[in-house]
C-alpha atoms as a PDB file:
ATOM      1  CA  UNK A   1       8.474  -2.627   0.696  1.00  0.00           C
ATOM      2  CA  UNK A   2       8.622   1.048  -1.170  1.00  0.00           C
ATOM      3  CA  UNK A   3       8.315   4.341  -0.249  1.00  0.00           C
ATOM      4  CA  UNK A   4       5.644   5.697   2.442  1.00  0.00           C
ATOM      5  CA  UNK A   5       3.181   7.195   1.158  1.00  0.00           C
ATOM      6  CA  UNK A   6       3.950  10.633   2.429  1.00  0.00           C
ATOM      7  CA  UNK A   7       1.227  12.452   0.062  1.00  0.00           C
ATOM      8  CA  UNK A   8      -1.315  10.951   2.234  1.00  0.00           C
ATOM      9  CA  UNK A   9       0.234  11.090   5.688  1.00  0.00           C
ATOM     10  CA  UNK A  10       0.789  14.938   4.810  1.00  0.00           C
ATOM     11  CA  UNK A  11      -3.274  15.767   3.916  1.00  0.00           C
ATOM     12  CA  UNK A  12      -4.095  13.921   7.025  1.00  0.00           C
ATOM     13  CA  UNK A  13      -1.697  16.270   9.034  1.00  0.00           C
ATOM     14  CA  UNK A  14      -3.662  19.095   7.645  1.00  0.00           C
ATOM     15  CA  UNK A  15      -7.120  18.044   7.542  1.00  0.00           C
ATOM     16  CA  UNK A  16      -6.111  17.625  11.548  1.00  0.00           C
ATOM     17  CA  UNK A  17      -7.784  14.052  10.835  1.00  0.00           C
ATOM     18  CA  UNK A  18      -5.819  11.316  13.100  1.00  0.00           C
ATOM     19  CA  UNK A  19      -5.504   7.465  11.823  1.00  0.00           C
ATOM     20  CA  UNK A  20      -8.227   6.346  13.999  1.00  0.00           C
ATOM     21  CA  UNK A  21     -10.532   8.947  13.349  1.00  0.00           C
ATOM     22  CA  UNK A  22      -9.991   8.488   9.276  1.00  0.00           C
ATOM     23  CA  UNK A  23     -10.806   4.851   9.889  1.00  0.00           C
ATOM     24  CA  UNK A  24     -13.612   5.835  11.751  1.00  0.00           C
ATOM     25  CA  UNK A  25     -14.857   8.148   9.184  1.00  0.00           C
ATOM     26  CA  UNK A  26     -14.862   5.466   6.230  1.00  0.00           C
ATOM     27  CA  UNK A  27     -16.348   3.173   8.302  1.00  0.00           C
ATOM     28  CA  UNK A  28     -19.280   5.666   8.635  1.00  0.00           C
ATOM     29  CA  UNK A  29     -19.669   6.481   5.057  1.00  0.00           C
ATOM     30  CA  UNK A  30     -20.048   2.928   4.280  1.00  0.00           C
ATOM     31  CA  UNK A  31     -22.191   1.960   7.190  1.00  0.00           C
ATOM     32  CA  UNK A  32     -25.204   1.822   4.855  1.00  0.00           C
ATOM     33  CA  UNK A  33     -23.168  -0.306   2.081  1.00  0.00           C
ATOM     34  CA  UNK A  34     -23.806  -4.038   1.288  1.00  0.00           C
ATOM     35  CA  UNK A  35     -20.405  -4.389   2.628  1.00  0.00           C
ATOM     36  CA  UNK A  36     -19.711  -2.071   5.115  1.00  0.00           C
ATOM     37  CA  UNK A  37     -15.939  -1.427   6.187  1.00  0.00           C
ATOM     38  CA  UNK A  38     -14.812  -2.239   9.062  1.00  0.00           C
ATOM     39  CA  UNK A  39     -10.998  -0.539   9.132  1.00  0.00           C
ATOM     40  CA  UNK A  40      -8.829   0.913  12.166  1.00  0.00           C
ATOM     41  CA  UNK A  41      -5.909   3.581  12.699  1.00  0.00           C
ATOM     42  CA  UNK A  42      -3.662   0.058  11.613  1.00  0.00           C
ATOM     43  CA  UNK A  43      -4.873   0.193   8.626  1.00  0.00           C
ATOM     44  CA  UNK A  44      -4.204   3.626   7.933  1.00  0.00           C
ATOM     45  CA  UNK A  45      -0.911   3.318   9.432  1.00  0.00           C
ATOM     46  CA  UNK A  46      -0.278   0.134   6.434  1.00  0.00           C
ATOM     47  CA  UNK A  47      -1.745   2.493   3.888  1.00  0.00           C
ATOM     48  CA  UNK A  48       1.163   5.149   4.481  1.00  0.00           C
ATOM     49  CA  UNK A  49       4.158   2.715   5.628  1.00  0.00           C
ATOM     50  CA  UNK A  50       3.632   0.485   3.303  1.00  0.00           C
ATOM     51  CA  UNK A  51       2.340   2.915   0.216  1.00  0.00           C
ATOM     52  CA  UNK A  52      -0.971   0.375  -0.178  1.00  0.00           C
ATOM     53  CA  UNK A  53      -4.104   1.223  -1.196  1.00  0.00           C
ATOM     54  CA  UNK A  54      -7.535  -0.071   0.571  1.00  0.00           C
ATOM     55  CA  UNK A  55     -10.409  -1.743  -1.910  1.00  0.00           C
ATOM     56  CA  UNK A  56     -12.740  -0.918  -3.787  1.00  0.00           C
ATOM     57  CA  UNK A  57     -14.514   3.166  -3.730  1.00  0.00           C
ATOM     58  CA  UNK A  58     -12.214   3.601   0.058  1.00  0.00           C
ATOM     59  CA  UNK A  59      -9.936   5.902  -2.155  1.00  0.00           C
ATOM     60  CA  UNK A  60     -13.044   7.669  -3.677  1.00  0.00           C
ATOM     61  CA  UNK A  61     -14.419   8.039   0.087  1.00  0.00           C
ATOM     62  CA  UNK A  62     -10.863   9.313   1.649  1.00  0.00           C
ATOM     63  CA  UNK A  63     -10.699  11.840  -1.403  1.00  0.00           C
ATOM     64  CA  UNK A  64     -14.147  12.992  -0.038  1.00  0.00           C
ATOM     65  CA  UNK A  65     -13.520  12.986   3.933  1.00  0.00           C
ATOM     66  CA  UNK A  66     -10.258  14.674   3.474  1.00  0.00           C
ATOM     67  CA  UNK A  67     -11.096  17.282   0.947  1.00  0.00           C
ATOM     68  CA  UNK A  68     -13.916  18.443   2.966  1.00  0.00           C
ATOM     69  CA  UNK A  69     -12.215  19.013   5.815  1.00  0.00           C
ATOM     70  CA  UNK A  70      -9.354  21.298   3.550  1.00  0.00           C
ATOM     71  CA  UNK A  71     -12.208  22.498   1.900  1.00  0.00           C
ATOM     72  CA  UNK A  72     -10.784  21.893  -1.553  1.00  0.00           C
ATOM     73  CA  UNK A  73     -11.128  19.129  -3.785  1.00  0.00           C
ATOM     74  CA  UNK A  74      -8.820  16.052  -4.092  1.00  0.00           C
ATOM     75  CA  UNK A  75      -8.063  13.408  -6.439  1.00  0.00           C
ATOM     76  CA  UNK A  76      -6.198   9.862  -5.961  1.00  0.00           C
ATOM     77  CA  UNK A  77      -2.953  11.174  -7.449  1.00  0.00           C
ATOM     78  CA  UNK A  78      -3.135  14.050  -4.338  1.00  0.00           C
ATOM     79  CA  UNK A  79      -3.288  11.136  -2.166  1.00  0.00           C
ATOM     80  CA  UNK A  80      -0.781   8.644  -3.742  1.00  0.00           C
ATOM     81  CA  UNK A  81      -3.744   6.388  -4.535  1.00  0.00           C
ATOM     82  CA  UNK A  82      -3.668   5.453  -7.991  1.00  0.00           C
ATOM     83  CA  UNK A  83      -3.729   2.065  -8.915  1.00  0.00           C
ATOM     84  CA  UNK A  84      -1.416   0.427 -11.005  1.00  0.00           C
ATOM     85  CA  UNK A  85      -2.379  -1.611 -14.020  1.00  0.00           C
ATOM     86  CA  UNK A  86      -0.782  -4.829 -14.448  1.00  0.00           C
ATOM     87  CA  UNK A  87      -0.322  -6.147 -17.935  1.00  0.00           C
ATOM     88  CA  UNK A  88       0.294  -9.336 -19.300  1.00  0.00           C
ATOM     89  CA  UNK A  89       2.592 -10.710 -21.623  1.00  0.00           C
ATOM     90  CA  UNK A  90       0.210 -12.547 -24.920  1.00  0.00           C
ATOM     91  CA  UNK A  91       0.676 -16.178 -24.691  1.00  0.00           C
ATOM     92  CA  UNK A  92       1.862 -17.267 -27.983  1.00  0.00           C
ATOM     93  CA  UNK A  93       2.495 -16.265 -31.004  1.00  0.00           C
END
């Protein structure tokens, strides 16, 4: 396990947005989706202990929820969020 993700854990301190009601929040913005999210304070709590990051546009969305709320904009690297690229070795030659 790494580090916590305190970067994300601090915005949500001041945005004055609790785990539940960020997981609330997402779940909202993708009500209308094709595949609408269905996430909890737990997972917000395994986002921050264990430094993960949720699927597909959640980032994106969080970035949006948050930064309204501190009325500034945010990007993923405010948030800890950015994902990193694994490469692979060539086969071969």
């Amino acid at each position: 396990m790494g580090e916590p993700n305190i970067l994300l854990d601090s915005l949500l301190s001041e945005a004055g947005i609790s785990h539940a009601g960020l997981a609330a929040r997402i779940n909202a913005a993708t009500s209308t989706a094709r595949r609408p999210t269905r996430y909890d304070h737990t997972a917000v709590v395994r986002w921050i202990r264990d430094n993960a990051i949720p699927r597909g546009d959640v980032p994106e969305i969080i970035c949006e929820i948050v930064g309204a709320k501190v009325g500034r904009s945010l990007s993923l690297s405010d948030f800890g969020m950015i994902r990193r690229t694994r490469h692979r070795a060539a086969a071969g030659g």
